[in-house]
PDB file of N, CA and C in Angstrom:
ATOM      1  N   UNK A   1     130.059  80.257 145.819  1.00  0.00           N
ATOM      2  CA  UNK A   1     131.001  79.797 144.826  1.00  0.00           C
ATOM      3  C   UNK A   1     130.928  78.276 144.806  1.00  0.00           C
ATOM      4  N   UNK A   2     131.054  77.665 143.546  1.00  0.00           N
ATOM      5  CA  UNK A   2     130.568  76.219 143.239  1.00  0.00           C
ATOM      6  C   UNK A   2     131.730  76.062 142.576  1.00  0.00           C
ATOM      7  N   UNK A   3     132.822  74.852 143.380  1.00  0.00           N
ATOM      8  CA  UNK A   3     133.810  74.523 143.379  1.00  0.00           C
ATOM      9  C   UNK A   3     133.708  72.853 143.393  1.00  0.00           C
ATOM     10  N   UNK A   4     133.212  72.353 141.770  1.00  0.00           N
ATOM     11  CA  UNK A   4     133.302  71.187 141.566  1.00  0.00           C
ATOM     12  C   UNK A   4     134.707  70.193 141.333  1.00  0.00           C
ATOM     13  N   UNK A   5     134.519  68.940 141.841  1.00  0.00           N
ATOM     14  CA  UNK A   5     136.168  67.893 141.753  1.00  0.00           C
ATOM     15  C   UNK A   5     136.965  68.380 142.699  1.00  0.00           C
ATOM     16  N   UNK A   6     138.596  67.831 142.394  1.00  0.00           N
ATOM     17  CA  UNK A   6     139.137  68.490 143.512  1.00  0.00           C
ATOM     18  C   UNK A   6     140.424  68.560 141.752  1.00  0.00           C
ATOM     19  N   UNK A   7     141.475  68.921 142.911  1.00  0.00           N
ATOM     20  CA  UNK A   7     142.703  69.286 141.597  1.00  0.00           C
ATOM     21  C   UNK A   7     142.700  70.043 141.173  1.00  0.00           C
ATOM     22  N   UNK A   8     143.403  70.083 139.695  1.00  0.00           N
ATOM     23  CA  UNK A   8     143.482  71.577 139.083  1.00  0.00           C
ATOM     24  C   UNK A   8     141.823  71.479 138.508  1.00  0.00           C
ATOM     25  N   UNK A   9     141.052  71.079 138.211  1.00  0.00           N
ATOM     26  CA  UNK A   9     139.677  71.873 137.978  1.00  0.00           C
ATOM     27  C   UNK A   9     139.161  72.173 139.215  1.00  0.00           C
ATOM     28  N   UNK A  10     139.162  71.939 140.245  1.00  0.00           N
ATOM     29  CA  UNK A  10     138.932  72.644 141.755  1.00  0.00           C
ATOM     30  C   UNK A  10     139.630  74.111 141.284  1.00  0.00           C
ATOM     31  N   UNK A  11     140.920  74.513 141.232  1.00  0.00           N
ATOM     32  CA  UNK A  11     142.005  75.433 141.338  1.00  0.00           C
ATOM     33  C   UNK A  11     141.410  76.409 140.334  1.00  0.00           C
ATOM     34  N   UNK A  12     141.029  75.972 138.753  1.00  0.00           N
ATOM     35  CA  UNK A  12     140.377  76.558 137.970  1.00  0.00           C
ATOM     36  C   UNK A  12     139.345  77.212 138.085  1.00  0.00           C
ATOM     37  N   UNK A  13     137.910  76.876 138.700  1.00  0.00           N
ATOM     38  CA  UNK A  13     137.076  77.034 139.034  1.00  0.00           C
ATOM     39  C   UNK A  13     137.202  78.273 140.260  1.00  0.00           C
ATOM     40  N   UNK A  14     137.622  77.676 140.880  1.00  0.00           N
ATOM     41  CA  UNK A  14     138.555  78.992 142.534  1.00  0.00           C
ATOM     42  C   UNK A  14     138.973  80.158 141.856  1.00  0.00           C
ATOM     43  N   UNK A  15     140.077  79.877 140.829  1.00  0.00           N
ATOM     44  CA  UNK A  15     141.246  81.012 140.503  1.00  0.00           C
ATOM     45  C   UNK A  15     139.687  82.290 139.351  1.00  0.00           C
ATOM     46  N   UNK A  16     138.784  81.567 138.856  1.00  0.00           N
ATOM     47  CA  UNK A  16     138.084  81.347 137.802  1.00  0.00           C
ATOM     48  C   UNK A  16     137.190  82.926 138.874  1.00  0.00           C
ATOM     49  N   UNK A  17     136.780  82.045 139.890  1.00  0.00           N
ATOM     50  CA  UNK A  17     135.656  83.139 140.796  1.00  0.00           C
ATOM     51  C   UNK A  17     136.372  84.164 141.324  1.00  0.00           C
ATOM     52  N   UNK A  18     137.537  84.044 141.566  1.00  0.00           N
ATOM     53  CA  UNK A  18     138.392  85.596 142.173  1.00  0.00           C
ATOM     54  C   UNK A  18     138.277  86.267 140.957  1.00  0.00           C
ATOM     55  N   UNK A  19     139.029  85.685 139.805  1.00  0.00           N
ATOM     56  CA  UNK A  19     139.197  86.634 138.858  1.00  0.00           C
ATOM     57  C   UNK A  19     137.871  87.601 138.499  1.00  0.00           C
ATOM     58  N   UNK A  20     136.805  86.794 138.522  1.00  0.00           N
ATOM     59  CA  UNK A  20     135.930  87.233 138.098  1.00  0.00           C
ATOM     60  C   UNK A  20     135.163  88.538 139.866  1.00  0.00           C
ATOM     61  N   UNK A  21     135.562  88.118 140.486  1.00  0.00           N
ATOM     62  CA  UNK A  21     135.184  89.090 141.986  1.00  0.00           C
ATOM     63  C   UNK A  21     136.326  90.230 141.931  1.00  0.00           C
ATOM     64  N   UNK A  22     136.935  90.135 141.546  1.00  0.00           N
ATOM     65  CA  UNK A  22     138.256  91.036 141.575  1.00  0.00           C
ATOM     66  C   UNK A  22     137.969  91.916 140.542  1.00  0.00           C
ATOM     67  N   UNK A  23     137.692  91.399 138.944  1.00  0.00           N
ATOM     68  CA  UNK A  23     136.350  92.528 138.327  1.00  0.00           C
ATOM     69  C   UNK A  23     135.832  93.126 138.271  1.00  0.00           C
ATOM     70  N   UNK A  24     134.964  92.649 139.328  1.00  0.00           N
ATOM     71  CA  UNK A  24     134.300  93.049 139.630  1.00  0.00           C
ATOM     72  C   UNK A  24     134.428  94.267 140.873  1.00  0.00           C
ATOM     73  N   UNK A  25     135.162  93.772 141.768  1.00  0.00           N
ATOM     74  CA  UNK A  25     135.789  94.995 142.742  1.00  0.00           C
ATOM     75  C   UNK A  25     136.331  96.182 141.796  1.00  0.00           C
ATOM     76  N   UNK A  26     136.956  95.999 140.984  1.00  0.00           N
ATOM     77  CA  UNK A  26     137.860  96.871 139.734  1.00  0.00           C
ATOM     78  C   UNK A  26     136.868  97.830 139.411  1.00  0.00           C
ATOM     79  N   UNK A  27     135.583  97.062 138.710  1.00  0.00           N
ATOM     80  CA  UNK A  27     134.508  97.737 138.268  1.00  0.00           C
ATOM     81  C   UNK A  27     133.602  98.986 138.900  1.00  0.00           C
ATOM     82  N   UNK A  28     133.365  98.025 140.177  1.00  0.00           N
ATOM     83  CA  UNK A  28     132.654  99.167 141.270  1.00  0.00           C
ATOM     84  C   UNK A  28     133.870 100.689 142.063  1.00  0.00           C
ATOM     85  N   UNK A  29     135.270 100.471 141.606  1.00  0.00           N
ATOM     86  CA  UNK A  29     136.071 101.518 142.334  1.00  0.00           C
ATOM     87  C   UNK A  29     136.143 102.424 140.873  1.00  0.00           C
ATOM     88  N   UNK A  30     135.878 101.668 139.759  1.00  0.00           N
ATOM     89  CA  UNK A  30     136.246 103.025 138.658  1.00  0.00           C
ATOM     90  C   UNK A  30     135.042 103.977 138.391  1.00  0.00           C
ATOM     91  N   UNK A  31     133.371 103.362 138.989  1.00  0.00           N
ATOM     92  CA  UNK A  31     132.384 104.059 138.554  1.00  0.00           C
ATOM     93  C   UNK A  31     132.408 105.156 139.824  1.00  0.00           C
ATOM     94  N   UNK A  32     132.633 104.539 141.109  1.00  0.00           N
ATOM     95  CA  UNK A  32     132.694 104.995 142.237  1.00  0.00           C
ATOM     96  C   UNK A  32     133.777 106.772 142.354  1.00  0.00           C
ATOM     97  N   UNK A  33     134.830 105.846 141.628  1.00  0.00           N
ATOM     98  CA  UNK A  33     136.043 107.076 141.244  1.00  0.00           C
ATOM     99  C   UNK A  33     135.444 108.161 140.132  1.00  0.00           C
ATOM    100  N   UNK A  34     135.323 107.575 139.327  1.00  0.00           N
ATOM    101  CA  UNK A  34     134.208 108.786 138.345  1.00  0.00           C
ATOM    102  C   UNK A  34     133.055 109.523 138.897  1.00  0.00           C
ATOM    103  N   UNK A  35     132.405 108.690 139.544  1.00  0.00           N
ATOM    104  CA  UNK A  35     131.349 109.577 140.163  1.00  0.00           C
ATOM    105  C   UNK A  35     131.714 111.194 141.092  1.00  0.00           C
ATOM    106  N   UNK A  36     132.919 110.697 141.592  1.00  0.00           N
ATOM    107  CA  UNK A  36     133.535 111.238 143.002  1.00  0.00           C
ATOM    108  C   UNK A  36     133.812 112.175 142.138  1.00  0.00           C
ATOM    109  N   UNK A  37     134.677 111.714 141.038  1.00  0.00           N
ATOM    110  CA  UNK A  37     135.775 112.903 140.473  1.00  0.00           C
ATOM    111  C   UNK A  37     134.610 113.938 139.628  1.00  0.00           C
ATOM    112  N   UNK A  38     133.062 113.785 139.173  1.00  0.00           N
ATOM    113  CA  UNK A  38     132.505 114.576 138.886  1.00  0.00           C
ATOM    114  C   UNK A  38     131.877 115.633 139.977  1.00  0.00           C
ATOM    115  N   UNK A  39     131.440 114.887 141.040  1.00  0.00           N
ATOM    116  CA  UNK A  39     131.016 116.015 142.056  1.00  0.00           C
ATOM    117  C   UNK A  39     132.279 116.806 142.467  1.00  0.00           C
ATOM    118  N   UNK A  40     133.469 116.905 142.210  1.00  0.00           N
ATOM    119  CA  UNK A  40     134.257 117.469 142.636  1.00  0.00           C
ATOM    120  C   UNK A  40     134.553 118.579 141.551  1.00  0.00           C
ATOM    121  N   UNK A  41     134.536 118.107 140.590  1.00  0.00           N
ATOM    122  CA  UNK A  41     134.373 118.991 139.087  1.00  0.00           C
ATOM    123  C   UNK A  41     133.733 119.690 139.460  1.00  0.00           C
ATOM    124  N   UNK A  42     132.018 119.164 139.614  1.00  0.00           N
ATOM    125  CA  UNK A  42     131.382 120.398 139.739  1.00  0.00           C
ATOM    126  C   UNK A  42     131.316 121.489 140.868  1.00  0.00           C
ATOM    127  N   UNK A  43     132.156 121.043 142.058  1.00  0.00           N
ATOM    128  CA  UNK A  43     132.368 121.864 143.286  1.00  0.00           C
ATOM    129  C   UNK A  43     133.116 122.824 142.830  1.00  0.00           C
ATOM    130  N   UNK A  44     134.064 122.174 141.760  1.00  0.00           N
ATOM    131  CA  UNK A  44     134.966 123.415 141.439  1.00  0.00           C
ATOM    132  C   UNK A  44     134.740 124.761 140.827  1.00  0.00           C
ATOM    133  N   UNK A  45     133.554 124.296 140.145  1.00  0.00           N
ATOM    134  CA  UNK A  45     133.050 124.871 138.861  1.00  0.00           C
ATOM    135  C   UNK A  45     132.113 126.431 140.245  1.00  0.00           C
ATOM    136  N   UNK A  46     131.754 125.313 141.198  1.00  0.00           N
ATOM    137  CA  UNK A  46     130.806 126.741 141.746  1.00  0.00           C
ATOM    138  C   UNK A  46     132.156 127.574 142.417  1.00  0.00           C
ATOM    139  N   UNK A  47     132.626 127.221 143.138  1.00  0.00           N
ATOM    140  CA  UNK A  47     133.796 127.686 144.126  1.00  0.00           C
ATOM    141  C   UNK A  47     134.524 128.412 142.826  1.00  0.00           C
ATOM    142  N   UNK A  48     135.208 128.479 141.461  1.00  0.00           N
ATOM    143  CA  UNK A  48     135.477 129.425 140.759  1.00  0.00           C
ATOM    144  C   UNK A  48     134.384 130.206 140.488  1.00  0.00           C
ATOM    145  N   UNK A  49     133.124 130.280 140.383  1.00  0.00           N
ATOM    146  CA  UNK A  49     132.748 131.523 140.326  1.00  0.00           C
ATOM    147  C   UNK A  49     132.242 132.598 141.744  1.00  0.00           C
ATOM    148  N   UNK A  50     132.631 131.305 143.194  1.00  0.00           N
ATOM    149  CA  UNK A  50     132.323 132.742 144.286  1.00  0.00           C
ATOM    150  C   UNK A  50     133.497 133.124 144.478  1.00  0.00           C
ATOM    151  N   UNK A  51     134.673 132.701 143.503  1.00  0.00           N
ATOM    152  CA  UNK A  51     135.726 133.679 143.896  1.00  0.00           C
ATOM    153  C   UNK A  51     135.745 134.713 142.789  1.00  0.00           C
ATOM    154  N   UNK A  52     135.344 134.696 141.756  1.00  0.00           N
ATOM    155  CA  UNK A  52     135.065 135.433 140.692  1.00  0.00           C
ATOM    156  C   UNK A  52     134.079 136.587 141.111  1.00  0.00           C
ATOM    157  N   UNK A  53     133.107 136.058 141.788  1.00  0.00           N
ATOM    158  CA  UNK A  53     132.270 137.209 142.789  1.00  0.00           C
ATOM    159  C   UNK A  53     133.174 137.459 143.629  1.00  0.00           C
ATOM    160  N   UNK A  54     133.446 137.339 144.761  1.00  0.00           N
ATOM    161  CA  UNK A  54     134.290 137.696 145.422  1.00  0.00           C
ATOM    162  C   UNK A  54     135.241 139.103 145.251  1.00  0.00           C
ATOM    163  N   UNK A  55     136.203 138.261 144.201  1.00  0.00           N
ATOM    164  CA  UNK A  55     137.277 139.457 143.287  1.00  0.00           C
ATOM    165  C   UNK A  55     136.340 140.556 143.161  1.00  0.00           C
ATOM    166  N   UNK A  56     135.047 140.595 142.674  1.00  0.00           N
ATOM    167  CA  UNK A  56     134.937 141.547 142.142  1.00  0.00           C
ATOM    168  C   UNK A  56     133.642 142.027 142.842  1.00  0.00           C
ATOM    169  N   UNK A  57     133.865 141.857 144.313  1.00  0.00           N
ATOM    170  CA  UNK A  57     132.427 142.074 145.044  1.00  0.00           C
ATOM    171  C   UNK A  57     132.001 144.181 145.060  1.00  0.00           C
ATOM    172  N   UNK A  58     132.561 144.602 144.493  1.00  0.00           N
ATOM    173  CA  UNK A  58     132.454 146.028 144.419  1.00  0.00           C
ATOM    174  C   UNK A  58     131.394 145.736 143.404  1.00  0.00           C
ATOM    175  N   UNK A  59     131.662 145.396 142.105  1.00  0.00           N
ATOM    176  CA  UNK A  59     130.751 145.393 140.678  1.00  0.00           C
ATOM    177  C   UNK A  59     129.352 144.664 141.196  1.00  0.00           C
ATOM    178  N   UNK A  60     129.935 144.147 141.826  1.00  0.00           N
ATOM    179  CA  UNK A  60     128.503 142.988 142.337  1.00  0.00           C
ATOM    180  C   UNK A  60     127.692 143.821 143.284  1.00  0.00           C
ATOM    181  N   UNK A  61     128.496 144.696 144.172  1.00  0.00           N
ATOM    182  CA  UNK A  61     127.172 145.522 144.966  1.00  0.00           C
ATOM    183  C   UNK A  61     126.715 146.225 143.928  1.00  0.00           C
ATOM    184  N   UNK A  62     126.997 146.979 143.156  1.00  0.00           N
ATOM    185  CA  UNK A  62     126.748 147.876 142.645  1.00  0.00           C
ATOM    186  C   UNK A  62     125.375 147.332 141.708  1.00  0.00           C
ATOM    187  N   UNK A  63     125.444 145.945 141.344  1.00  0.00           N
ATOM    188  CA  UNK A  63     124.419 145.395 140.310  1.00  0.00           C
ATOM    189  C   UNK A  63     123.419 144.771 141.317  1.00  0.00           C
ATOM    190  N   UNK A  64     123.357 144.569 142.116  1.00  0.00           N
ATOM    191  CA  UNK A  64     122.311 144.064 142.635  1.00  0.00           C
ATOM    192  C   UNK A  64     121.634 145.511 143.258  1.00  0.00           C
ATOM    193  N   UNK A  65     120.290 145.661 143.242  1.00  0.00           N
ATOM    194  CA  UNK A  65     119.549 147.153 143.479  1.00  0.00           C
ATOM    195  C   UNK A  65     119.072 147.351 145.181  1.00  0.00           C
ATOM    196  N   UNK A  66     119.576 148.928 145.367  1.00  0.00           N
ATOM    197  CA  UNK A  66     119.555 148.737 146.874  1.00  0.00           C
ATOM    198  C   UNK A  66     118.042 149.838 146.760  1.00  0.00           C
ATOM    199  N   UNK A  67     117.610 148.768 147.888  1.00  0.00           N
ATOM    200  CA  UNK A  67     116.585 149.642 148.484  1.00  0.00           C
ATOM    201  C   UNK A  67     116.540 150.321 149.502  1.00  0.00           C
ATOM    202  N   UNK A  68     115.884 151.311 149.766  1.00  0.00           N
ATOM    203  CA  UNK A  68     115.438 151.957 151.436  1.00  0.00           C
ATOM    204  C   UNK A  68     115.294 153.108 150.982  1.00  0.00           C
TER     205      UNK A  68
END
């Protein structure tokens, strides 16, 4: 960080680079949060259908073909 003079353009420049790092922190927790909140979507998505198998694990033996 390049914090030219002193005074309020020192203060400007300072207040100037947080704002802009703080942004940036903002930025990286909402892609981070989206990302998260899709793998979890899609966890859900499998986990409702092995309970959907599950419920109905009678129909399900019955469709898959037994041998011997």
């Amino acid at each position: 960080m390049l914090i030219k003079g002193k005074g309020a353009q020192g203060r400007r420049a300072h207040r100037n680079a947080c704002g802009e790092w703080l942004d940036h922190l903002r930025d990286v927790l909402v892609r981070r949060s989206n990302f998260r909140k899709t793998q979890i979507e899609n966890r859900l998505e499998v986990l409702g259908g092995y309970l959907i198998a599950y419920l109905n694990i009678d129909k399900v033996i019955k469709i898959i073909p037994h041998r011997g």
